[in-house]
Protein backbone atom coordinates (compact mmCIF):
# COMPACT_ATOMS: atom_id res chain seq x y z
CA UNK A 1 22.34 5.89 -7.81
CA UNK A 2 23.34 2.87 -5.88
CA UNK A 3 24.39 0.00 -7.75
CA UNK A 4 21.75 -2.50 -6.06
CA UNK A 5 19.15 -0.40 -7.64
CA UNK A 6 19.67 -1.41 -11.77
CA UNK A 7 15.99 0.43 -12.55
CA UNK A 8 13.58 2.50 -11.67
CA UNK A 9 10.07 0.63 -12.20
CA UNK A 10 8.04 0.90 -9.23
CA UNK A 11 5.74 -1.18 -8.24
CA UNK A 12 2.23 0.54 -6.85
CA UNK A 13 0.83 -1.84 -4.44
CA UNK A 14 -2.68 -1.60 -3.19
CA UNK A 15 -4.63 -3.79 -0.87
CA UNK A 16 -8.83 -3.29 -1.34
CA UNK A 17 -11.97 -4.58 -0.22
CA UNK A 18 -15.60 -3.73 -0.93
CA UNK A 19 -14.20 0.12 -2.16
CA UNK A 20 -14.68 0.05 -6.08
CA UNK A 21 -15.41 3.66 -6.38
CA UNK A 22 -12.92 4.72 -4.00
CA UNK A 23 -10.34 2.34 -5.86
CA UNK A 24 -11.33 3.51 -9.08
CA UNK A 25 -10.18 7.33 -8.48
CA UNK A 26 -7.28 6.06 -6.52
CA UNK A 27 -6.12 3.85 -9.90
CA UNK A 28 -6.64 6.47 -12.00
CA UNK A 29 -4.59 8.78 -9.96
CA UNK A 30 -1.82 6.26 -9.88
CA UNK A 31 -1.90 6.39 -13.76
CA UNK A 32 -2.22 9.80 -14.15
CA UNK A 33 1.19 9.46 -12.59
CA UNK A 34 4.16 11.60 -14.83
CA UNK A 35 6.62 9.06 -14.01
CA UNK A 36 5.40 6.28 -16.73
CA UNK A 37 7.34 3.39 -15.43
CA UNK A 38 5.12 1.71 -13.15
CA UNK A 39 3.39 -1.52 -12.66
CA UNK A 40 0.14 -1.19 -10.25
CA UNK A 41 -0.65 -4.54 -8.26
CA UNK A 42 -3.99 -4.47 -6.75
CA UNK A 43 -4.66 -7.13 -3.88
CA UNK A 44 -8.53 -7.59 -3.82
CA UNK A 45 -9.13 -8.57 -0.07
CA UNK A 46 -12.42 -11.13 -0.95
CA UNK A 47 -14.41 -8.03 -2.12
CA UNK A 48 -18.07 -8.87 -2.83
CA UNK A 49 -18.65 -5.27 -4.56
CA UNK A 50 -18.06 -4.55 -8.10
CA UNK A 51 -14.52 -4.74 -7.62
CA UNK A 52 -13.17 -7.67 -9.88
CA UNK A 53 -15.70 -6.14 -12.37
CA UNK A 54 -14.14 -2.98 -12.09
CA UNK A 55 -10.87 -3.75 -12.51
CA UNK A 56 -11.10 -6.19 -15.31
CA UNK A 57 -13.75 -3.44 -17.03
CA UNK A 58 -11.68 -0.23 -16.54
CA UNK A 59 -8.31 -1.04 -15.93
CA UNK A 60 -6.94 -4.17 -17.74
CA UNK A 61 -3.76 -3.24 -17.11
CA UNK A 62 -3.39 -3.74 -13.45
CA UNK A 63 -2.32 -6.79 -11.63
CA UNK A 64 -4.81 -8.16 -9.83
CA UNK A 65 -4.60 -10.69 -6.91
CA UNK A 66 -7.69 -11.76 -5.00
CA UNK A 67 -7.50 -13.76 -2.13
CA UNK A 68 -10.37 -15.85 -1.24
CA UNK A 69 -10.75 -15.19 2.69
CA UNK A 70 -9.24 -11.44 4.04
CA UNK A 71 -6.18 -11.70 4.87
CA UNK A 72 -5.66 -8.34 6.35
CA UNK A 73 -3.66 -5.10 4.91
CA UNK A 74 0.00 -6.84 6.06
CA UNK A 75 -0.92 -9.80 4.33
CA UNK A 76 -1.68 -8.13 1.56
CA UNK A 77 0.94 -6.02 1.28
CA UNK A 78 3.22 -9.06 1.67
CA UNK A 79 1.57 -10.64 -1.41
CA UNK A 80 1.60 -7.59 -3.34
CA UNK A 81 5.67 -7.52 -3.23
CA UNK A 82 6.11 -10.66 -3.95
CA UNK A 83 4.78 -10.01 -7.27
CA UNK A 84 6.44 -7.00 -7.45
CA UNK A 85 9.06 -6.69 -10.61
CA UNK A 86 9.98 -2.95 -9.39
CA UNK A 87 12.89 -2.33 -7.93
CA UNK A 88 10.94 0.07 -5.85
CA UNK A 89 7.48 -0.29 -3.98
CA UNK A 90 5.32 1.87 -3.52
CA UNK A 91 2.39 1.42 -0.99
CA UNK A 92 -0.57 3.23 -1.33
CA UNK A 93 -4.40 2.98 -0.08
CA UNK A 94 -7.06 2.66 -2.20
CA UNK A 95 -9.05 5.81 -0.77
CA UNK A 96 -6.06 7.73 -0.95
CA UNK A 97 -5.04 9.98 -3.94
CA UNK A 98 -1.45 11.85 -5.08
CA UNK A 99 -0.23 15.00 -6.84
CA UNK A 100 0.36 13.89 -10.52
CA UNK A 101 4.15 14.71 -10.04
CA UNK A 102 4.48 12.72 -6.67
CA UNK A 103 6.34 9.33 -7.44
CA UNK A 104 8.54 11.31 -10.19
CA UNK A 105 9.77 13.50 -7.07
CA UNK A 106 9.77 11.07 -4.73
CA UNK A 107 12.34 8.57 -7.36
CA UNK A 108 14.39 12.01 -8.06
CA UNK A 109 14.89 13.25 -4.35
CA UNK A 110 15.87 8.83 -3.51
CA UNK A 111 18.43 9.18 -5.70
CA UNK A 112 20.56 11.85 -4.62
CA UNK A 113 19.91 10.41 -1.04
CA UNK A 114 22.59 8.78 1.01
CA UNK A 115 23.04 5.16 1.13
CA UNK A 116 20.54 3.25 3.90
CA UNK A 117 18.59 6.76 3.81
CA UNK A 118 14.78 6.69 2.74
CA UNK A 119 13.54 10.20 1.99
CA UNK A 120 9.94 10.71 2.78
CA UNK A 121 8.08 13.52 1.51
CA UNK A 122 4.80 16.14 2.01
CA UNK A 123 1.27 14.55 2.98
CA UNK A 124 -1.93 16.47 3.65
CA UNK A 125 -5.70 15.58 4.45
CA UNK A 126 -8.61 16.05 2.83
CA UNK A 127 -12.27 16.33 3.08
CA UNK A 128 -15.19 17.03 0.90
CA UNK A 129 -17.54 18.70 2.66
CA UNK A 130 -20.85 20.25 0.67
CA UNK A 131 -19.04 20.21 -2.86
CA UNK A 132 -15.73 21.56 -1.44
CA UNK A 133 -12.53 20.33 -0.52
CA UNK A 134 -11.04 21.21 2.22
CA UNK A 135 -7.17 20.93 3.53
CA UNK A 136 -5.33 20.52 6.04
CA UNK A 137 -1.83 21.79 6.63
CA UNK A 138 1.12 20.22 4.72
CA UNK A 139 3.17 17.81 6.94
CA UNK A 140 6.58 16.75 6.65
CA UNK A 141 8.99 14.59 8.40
CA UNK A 142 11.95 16.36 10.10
CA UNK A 143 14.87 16.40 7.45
CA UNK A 144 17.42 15.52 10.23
CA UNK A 145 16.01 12.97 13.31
CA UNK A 146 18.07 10.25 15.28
CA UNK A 147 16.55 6.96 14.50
CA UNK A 148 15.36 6.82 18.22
CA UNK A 149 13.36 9.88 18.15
CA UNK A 150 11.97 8.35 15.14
CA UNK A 151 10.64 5.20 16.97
CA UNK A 152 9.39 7.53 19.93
CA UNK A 153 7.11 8.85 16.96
CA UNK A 154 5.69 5.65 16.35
CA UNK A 155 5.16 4.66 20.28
CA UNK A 156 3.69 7.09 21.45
CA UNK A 157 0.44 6.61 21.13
CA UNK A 158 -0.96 10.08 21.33
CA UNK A 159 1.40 12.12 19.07
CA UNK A 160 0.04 12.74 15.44
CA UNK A 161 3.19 11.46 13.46
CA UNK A 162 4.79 12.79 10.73
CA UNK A 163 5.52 10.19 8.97
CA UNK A 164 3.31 7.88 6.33
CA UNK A 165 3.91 4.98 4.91
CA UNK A 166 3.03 6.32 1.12
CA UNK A 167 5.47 9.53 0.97
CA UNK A 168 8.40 7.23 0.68
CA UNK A 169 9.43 5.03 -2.06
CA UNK A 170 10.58 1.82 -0.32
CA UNK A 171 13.16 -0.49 -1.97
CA UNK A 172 12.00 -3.86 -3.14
CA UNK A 173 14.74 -5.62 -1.58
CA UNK A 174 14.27 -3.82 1.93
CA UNK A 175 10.55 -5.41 1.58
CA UNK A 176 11.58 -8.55 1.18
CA UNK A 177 14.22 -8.61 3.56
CA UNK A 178 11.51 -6.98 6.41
CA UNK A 179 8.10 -7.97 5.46
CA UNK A 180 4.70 -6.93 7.20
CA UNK A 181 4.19 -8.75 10.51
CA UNK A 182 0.60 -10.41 9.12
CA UNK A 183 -0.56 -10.88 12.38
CA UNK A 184 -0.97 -7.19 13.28
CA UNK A 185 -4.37 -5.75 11.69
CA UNK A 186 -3.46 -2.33 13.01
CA UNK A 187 -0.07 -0.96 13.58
CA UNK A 188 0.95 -2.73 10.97
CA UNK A 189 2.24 0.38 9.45
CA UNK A 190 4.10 1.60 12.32
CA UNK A 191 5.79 -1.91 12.67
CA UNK A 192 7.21 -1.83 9.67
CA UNK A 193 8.28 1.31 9.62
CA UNK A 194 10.58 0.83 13.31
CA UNK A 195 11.51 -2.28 12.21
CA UNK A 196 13.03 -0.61 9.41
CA UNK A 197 15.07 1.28 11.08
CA UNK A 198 16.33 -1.35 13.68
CA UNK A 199 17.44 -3.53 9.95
CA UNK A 200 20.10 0.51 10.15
CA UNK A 201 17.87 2.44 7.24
CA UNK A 202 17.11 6.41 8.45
CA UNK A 203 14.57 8.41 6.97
CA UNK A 204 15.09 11.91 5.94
CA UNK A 205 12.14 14.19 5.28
CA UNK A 206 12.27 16.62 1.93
CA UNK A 207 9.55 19.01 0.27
CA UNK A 208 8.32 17.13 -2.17
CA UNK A 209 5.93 15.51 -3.87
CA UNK A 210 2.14 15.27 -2.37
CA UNK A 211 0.28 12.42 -1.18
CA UNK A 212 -3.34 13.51 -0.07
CA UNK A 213 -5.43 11.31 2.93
CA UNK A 214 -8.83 11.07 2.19
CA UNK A 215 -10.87 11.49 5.64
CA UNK A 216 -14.20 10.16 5.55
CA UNK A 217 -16.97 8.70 7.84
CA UNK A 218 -15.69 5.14 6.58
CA UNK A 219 -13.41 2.89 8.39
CA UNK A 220 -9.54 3.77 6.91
CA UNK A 221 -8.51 0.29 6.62
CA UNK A 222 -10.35 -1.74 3.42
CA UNK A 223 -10.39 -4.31 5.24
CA UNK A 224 -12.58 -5.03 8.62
CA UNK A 225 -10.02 -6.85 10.88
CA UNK A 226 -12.89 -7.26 13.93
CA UNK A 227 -11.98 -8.41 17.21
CA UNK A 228 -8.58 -9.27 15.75
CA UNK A 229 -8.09 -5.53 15.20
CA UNK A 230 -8.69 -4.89 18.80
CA UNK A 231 -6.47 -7.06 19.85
CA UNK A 232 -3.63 -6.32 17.62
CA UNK A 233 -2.79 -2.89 18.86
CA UNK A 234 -2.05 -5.05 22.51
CA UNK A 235 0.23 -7.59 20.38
CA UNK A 236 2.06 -4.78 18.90
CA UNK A 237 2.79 -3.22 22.15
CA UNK A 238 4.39 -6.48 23.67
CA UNK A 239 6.41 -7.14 20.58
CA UNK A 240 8.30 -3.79 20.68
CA UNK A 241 9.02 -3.80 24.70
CA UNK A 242 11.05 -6.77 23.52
CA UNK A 243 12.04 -5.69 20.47
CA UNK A 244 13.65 -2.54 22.64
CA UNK A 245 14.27 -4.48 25.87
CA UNK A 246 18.22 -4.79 25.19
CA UNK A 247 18.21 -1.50 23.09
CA UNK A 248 21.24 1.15 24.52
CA UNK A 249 19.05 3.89 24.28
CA UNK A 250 16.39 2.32 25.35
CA UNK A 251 15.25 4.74 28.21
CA UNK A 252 14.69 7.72 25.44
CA UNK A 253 11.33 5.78 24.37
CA UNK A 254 10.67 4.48 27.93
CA UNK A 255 7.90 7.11 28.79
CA UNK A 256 6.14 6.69 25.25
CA UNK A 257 6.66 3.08 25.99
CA UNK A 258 4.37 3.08 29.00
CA UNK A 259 1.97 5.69 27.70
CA UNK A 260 1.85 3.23 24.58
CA UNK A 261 0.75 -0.11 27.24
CA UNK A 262 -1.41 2.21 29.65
CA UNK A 263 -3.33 3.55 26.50
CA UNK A 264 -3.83 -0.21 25.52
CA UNK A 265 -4.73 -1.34 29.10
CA UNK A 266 -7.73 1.03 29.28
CA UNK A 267 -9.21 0.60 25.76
CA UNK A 268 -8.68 -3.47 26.73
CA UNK A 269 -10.12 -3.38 29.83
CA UNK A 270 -13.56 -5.17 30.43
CA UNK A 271 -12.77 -7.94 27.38
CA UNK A 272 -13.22 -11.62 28.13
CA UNK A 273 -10.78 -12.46 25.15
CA UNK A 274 -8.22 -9.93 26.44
CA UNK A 275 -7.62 -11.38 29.99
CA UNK A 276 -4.28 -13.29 29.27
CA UNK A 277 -2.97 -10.36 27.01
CA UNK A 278 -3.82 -8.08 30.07
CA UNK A 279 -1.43 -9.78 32.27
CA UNK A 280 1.04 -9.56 29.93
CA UNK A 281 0.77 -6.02 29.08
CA UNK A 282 0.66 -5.12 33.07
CA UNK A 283 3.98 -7.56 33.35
CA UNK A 284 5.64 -4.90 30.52
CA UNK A 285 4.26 -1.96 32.40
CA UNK A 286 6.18 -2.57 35.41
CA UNK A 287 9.28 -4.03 33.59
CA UNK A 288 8.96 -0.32 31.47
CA UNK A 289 9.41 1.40 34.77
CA UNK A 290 5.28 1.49 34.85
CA UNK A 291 4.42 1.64 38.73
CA UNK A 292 0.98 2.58 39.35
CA UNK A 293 -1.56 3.25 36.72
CA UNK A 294 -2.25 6.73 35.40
CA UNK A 295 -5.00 8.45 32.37
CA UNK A 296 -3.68 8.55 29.51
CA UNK A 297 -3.94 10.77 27.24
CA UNK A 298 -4.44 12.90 30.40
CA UNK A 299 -7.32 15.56 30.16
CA UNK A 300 -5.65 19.17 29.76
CA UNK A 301 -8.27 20.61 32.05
CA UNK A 302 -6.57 20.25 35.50
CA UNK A 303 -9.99 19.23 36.91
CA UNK A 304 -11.03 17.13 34.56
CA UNK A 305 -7.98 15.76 35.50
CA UNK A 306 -8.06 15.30 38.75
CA UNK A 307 -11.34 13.74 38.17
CA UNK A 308 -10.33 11.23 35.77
CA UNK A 309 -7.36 9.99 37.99
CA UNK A 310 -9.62 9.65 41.18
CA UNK A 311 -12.12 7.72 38.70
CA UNK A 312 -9.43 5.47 37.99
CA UNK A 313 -8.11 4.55 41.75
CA UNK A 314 -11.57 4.25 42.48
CA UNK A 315 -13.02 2.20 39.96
CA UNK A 316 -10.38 0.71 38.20
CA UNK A 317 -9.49 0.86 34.16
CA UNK A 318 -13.09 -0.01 33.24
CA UNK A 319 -14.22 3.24 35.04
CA UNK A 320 -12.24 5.19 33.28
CA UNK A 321 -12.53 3.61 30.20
CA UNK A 322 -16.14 4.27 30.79
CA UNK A 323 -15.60 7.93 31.37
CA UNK A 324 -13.26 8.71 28.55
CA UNK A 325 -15.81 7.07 26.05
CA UNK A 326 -18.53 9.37 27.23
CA UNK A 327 -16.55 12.40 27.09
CA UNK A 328 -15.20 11.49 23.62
CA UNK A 329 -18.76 11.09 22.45
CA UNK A 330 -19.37 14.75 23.39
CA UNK A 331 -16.52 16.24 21.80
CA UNK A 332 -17.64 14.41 18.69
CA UNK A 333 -15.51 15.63 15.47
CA UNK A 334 -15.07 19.11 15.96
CA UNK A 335 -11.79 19.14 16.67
CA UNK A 336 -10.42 17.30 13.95
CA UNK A 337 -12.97 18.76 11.22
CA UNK A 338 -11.19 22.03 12.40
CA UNK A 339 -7.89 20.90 11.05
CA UNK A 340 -9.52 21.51 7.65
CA UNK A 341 -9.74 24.97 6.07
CA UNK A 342 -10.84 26.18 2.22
CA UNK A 343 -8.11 26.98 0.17
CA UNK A 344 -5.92 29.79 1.05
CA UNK A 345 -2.42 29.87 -1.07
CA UNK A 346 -1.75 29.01 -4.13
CA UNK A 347 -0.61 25.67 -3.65
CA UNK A 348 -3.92 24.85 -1.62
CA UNK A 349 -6.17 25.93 -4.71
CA UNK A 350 -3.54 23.64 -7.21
CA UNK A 351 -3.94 20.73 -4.55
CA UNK A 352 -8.15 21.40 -4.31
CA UNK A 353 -8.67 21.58 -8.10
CA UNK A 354 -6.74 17.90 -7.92
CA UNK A 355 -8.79 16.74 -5.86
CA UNK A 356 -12.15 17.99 -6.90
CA UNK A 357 -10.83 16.48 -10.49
CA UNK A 358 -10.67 13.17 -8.56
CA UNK A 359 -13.57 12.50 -6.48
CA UNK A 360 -15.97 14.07 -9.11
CA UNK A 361 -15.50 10.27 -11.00
């Protein structure tokens, strides 16, 4: 093990708001935990719930930090390492729950890994749906990727990545050295994660351990970031086309990179409040190669296609904004409900009775 790690606490930090149920199965997954060395640090995010009841009630051993106005998940997360005493940090949502063996495989696999090498490991979804949970496959990040196809990943804004942020146990100096960029309420995640690799860190993907994503009908994030939240996903657009401006390879994420500021242009389009970002995201489409404007993501029906493109020279990014809100209303959640199945293998059941364990409490 390296010598800048001298132990192997890890720090579980977990930004809430308003979620006290949803918390409470997430704590007690987090100390149902095999690996026993861990300090949780919950960051209340002003809940108004039973949350500070909760905590203080059922779990007196947790850390708790409440801040009096929401300061948003990055904020949070920023507070929650700097009371950190772990060596390691490990982020982790409070609707979100883990395989009782996940942070002892997670420390085992880190350290056997190269230096600057973060090894992330297997995540799946769940839903509960009439009693039963149901799964979806088991994802895992490529063992071997470039750093730059890595970063494509997390610009392009229509890929389902394969990477999330609580399969990997981060080191608490790396968090301090790169902390969460506050004033993104979405993409947050992703942000951190590139800007860890520009600061020369890789990650490696390896078969182990299991995180589990709760899907539900409620928002992901605990806390609601409004119109900020909107806005965010245009700020963290414009901070990577400078971030990769000067990059060598930068043409590798040049498509994603437009796809990325088109996608943002259309969901943007109509605000009052998002005028001046507007002309700055158009002034990065053209300087990303961008030359006219396209649908994105573009309908696979090549009708539907054509359609939405003439929509869009017609009637502009509203139009089409207009049209690809309709349609997505009458797709509804099929699709993605389909991702989940009953359990089928052996692991499946082992990961199902988990989780029915879990959300029964």
């Amino acid at each position: 093990m390296p010598d800048s790690i001298p132990s192997d606490l890890v720090s579980i930090v977990i930004p809430t708001r308003n979620r006290a149920r949803l918390l409470g199965q997430a704590l007690r997954s987090a100390r149902g935990q095999t690996w026993r060395d861990c300090e949780i640090i919950v960051v209340d995010e002003a809940s108004d719930d039973d949350t500070p009841a909760m905590l203080s009630r059922d779990f007196p051993e947790v850390c708790a930090i409440r801040h009096a106005a929401p300061r948003g998940p990055a904020g949070a997360r920023n507070a929650g390492v700097a009371a950190a005493r772990g060596d390691w940090v490990f982020f982790w949502d409070d609707d979100d729950l883990m395989h009782p063996g996940h942070l002892t495989a997670l420390l085992q696999a880190q350290r056997a890994a190269p230096a600057n090498t973060l090894i992330s490991g297997r995540v799946r979804s769940f839903i509960v749906a009439g009693g039963e949970v149901r799964l979806s496959p088991v994802v895992c990040a490529p063992a071997e990727q470039p750093a730059m196809a890595t970063l494509e990943e997390f610009i392009q804004p229509h890929r389902r990545g394969s990477l999330t942020l609580s399969t990997i146990l981060w080191p608490a100096a790396l968090c301090r050295a790169v902390p969460w960029d506050d004033k993104l309420f979405i993409n947050e995640d992703v942000d951190f994660f590139g800007r860890t690799l520009l600061a020369g860190y890789r990650i490696d993907g390896r078969p182990v351990g299991m995180m589990y994503i709760r899907q539900h009908e409620n928002e992901r994030a605990s806390t609601n970031p409004g119109a900020a939240g909107v806005l965010a996903s245009a700020l963290y657009r414009l901070k990577w086309t400078e971030l990769l401006a000067g990059h060598p390879e930068r043409e590798m994420v040049a498509p994603a990179m437009r796809d990325g500021l088109m996608a943002v242009m259309i969901e943007l389009s109509g605000r009052r409040d998002a005028r001046e970002l507007m002309a700055r995201l158009d002034v990065a489409f053209r300087q990303w190669g961008g030359v006219g404007y396209y649908v994105t993501p573009p309908p696979r029906n090549p009708t539907k296609r054509w359609l939405a493109q003439a929509v869009l020279n017609l009637g502009g990014l509203a139009a089409v904004k207009a049209l690809l809100t309709g349609s997505a209303r009458l797709k509804g959640g099929g699709g993605e409900l389909g991702r989940f199945q009953s359990p089928v293998t052996d692991g499946d059941r082992e990961d199902a009775d988990i989780l029915c364990a879990a959300t029964q409490r």
